[in-house]
PDB file of N, CA and C in Angstrom:
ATOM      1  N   UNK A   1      83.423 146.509 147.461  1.00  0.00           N
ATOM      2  CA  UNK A   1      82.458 146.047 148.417  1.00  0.00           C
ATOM      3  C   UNK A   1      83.134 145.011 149.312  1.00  0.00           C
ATOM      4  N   UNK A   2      82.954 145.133 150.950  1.00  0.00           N
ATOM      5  CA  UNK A   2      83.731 144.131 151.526  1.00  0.00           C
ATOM      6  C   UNK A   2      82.510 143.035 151.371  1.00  0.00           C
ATOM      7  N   UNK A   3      83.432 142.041 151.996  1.00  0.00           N
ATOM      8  CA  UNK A   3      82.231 140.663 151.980  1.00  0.00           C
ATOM      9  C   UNK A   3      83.171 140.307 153.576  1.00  0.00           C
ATOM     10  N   UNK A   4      82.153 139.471 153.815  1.00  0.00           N
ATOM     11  CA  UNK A   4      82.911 138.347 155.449  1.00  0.00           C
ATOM     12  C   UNK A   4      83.009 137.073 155.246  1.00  0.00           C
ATOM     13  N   UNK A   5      83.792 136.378 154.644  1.00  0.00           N
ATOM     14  CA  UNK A   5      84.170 135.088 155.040  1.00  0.00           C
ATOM     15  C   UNK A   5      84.004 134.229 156.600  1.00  0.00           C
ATOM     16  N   UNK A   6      83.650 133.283 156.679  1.00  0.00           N
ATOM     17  CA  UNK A   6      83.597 132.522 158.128  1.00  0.00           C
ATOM     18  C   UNK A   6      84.857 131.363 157.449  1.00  0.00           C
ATOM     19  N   UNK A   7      85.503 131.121 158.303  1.00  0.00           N
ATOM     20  CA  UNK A   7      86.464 130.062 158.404  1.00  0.00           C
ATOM     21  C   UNK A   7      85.528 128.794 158.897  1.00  0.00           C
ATOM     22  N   UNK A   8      85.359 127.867 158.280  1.00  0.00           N
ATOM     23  CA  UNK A   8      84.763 126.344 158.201  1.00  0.00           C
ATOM     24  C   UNK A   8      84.999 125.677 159.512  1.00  0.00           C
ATOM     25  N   UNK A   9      86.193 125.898 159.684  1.00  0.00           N
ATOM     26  CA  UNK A   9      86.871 125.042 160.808  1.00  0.00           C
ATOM     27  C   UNK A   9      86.911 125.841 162.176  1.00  0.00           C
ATOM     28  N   UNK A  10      87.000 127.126 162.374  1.00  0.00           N
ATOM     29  CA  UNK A  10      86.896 127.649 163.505  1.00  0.00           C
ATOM     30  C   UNK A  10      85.714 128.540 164.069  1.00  0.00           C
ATOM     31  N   UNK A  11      85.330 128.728 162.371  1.00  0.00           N
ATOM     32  CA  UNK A  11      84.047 129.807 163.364  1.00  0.00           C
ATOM     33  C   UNK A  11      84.337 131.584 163.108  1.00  0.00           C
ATOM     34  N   UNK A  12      85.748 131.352 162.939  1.00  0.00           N
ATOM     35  CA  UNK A  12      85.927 133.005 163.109  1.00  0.00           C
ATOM     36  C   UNK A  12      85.556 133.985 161.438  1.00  0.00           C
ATOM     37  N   UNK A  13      85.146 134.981 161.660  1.00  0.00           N
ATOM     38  CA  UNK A  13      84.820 136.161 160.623  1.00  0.00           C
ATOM     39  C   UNK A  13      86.165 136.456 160.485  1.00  0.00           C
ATOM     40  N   UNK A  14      86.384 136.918 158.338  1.00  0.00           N
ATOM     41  CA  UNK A  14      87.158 137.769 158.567  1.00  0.00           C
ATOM     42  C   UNK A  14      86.920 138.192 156.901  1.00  0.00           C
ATOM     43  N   UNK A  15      87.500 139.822 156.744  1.00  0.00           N
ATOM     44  CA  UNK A  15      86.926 140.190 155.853  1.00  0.00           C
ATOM     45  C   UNK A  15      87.927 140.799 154.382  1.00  0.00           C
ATOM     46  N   UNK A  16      87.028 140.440 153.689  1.00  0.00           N
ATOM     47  CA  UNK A  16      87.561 140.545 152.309  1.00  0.00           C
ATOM     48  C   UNK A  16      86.778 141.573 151.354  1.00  0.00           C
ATOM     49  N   UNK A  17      87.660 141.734 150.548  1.00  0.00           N
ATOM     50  CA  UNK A  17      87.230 142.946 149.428  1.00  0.00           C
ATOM     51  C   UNK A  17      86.782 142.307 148.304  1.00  0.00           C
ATOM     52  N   UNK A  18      85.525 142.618 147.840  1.00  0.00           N
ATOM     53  CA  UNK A  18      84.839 141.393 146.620  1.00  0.00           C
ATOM     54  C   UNK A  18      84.263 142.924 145.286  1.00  0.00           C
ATOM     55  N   UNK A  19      85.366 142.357 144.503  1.00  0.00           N
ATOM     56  CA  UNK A  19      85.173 143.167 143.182  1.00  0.00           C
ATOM     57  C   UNK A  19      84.738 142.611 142.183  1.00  0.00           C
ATOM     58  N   UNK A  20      84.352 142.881 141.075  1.00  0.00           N
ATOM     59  CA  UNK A  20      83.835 142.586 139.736  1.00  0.00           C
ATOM     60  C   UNK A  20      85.031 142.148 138.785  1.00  0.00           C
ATOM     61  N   UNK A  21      85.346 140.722 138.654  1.00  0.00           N
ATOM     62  CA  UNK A  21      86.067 140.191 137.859  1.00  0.00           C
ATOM     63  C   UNK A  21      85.408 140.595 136.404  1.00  0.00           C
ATOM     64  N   UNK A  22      86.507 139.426 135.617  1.00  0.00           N
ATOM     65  CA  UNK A  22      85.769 139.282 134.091  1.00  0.00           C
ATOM     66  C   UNK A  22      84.795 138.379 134.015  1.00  0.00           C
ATOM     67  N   UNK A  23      83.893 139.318 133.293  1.00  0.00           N
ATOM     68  CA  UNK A  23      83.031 137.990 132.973  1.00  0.00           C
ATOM     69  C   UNK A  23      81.970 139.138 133.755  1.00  0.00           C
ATOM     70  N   UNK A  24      81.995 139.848 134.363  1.00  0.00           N
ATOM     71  CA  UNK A  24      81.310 140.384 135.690  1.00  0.00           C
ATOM     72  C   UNK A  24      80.765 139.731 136.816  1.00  0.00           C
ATOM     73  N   UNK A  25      81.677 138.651 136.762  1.00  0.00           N
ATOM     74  CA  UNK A  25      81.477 137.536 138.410  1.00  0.00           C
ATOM     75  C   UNK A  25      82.247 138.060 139.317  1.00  0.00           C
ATOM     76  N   UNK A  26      81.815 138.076 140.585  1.00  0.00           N
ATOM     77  CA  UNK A  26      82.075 138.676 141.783  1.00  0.00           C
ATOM     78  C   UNK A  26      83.599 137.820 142.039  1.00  0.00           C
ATOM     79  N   UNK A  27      84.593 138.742 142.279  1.00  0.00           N
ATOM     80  CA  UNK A  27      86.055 138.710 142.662  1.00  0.00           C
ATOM     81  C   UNK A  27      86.593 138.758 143.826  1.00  0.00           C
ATOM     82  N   UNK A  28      87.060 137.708 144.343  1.00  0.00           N
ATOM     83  CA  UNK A  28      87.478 138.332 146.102  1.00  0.00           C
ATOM     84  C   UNK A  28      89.236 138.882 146.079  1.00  0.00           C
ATOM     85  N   UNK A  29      89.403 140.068 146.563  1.00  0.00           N
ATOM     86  CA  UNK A  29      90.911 140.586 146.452  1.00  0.00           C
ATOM     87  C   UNK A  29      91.243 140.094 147.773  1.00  0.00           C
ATOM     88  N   UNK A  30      92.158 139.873 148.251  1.00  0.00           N
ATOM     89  CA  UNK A  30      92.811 138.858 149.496  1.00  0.00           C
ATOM     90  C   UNK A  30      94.373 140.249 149.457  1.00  0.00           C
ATOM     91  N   UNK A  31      94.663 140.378 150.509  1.00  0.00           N
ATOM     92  CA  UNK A  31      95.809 141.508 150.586  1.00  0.00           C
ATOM     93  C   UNK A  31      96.879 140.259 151.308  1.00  0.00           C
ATOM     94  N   UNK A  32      98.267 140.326 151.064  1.00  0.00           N
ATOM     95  CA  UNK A  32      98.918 139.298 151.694  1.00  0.00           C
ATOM     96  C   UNK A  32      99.048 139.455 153.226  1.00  0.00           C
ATOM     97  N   UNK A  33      98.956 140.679 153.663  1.00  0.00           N
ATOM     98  CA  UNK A  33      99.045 140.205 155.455  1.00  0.00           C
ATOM     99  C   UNK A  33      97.905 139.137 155.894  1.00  0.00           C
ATOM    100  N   UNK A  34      96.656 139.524 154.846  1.00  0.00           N
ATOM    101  CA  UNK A  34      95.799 138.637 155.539  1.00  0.00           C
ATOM    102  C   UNK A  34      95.988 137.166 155.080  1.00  0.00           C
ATOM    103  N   UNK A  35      96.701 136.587 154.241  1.00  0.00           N
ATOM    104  CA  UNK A  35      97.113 135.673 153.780  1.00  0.00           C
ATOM    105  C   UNK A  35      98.417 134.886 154.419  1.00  0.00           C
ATOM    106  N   UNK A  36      99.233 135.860 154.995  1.00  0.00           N
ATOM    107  CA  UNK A  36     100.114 135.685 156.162  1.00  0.00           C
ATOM    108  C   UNK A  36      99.521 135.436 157.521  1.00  0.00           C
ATOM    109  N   UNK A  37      98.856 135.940 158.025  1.00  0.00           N
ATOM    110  CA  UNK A  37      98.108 135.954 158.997  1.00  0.00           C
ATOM    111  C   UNK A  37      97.536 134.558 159.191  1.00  0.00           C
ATOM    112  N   UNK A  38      96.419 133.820 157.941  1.00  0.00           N
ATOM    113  CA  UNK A  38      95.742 133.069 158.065  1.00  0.00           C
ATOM    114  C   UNK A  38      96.545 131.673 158.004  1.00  0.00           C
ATOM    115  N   UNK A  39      98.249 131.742 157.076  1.00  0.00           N
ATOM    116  CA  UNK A  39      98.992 130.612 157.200  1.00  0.00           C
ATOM    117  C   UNK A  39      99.655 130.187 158.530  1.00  0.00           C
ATOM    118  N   UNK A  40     100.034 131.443 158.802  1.00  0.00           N
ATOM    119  CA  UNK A  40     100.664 131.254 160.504  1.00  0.00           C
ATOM    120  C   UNK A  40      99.435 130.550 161.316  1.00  0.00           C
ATOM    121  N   UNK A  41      98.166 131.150 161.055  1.00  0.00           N
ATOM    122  CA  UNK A  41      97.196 130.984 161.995  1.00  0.00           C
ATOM    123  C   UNK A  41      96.935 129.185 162.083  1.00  0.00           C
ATOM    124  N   UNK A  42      97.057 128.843 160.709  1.00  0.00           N
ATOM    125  CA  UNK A  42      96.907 127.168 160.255  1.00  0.00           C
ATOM    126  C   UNK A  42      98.160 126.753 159.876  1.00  0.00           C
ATOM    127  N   UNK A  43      99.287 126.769 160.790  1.00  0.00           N
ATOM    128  CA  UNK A  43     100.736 126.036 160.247  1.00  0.00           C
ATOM    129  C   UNK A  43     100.523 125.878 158.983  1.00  0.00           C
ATOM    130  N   UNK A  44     100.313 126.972 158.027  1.00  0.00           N
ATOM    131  CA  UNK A  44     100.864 126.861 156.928  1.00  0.00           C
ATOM    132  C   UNK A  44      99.967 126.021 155.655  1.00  0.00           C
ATOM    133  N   UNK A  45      99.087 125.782 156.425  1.00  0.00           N
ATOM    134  CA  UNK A  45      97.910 124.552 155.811  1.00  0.00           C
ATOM    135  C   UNK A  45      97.243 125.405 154.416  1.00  0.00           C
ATOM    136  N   UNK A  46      97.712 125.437 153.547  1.00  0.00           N
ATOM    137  CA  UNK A  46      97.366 126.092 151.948  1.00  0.00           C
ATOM    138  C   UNK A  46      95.976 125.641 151.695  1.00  0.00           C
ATOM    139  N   UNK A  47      95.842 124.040 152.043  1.00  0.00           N
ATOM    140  CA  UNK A  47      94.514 124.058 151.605  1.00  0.00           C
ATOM    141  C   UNK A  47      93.159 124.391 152.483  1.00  0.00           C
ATOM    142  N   UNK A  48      93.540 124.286 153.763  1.00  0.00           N
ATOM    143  CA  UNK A  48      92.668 125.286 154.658  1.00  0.00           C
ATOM    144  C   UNK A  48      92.705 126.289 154.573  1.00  0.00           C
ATOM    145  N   UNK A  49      93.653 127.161 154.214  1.00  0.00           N
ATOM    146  CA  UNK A  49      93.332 128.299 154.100  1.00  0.00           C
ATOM    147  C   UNK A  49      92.841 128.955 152.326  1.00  0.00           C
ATOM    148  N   UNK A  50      93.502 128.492 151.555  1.00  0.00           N
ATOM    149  CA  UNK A  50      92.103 128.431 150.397  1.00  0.00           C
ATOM    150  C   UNK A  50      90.757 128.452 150.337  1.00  0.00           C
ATOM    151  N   UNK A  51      90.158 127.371 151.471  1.00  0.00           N
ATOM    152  CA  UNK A  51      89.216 127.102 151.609  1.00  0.00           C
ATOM    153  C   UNK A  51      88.344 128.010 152.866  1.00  0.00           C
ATOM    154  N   UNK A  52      89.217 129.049 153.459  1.00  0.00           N
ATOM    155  CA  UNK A  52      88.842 129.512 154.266  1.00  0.00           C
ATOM    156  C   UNK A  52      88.414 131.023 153.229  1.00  0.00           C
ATOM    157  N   UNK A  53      89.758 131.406 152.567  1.00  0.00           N
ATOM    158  CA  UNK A  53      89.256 132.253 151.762  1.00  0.00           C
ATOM    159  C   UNK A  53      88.214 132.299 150.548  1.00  0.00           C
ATOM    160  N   UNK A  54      87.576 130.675 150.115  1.00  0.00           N
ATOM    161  CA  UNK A  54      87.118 130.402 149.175  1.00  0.00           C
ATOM    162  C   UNK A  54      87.526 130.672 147.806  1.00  0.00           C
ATOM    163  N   UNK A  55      89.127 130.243 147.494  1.00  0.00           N
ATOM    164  CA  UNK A  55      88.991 130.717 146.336  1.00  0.00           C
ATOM    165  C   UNK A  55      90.251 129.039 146.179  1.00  0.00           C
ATOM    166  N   UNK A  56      90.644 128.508 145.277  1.00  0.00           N
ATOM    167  CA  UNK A  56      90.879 127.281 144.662  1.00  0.00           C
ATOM    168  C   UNK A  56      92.725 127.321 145.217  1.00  0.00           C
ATOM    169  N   UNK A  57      93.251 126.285 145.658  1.00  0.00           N
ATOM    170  CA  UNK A  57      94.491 126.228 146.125  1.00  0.00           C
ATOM    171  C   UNK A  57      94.847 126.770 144.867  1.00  0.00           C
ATOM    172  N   UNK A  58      95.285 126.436 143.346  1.00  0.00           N
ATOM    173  CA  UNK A  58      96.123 127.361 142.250  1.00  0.00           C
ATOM    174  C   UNK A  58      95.796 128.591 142.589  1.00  0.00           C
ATOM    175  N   UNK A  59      94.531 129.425 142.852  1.00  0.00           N
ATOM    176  CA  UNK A  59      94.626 130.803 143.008  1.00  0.00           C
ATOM    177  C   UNK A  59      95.766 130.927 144.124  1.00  0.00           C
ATOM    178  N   UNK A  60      95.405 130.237 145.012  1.00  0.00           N
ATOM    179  CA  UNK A  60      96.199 130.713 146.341  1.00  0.00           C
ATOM    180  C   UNK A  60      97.700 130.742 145.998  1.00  0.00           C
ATOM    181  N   UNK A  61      97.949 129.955 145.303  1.00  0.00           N
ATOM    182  CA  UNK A  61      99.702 129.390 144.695  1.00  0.00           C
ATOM    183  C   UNK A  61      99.582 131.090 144.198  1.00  0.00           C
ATOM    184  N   UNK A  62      99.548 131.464 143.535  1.00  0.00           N
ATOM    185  CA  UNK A  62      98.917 132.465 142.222  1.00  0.00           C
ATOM    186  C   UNK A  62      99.420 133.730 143.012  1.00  0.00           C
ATOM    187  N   UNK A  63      98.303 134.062 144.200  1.00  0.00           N
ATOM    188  CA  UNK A  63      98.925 135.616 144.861  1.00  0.00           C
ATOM    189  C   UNK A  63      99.749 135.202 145.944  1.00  0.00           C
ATOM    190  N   UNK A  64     100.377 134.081 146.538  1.00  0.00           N
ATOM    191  CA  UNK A  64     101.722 133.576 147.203  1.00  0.00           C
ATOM    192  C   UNK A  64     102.916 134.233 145.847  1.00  0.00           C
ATOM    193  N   UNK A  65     102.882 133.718 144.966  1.00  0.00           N
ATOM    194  CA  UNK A  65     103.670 133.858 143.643  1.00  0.00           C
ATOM    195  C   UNK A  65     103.685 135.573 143.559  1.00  0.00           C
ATOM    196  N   UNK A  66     102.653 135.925 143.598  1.00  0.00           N
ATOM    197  CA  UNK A  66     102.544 137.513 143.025  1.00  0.00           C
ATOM    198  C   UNK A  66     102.981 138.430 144.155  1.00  0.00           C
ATOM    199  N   UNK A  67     102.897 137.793 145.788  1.00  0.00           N
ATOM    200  CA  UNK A  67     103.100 138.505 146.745  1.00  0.00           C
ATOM    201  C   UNK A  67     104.633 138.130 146.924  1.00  0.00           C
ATOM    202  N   UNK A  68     104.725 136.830 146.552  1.00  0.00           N
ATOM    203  CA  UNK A  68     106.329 136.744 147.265  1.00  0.00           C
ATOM    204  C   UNK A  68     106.494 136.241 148.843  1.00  0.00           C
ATOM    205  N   UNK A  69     105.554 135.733 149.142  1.00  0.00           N
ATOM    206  CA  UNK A  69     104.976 134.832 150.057  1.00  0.00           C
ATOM    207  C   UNK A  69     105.530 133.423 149.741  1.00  0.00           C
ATOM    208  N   UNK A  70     106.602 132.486 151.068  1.00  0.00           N
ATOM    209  CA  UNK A  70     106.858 131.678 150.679  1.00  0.00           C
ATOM    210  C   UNK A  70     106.289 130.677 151.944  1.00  0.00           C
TER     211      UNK A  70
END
């Protein structure tokens, strides 16, 4: 199921894939272009963009780590 995120700070939509974690709490999957995309977009700003994706700067460390994103 997609979901739409709004970015806090600018206003803009952008969209994410929200699956069924454990636990059966709703999961947001983040693909790294869009994670590339959103660091370039904020010089690199990890914790704006965490917060844009809503999910906790360690997650973000987490699929940087898993993507190979530096």
């Amino acid at each position: 199921m997609d979901m739409k995120v709004v970015c806090p700070y600018c206003g803009r939509e952008f969209e994410v894939e929200c699956v069924r974690g454990r636990r059966g709490r709703p999961r947001i999957e983040v693909d790294a272009n869009k994670i590339r995309k959103l660091l370039k977009q904020y010089n690199n700003n990890k914790s704006v963009v965490a917060k844009i994706l809503g999910i906790s700067r360690p997650t973000l460390y987490r699929l940087l780590s898993m993507y190979g994103i530096r």
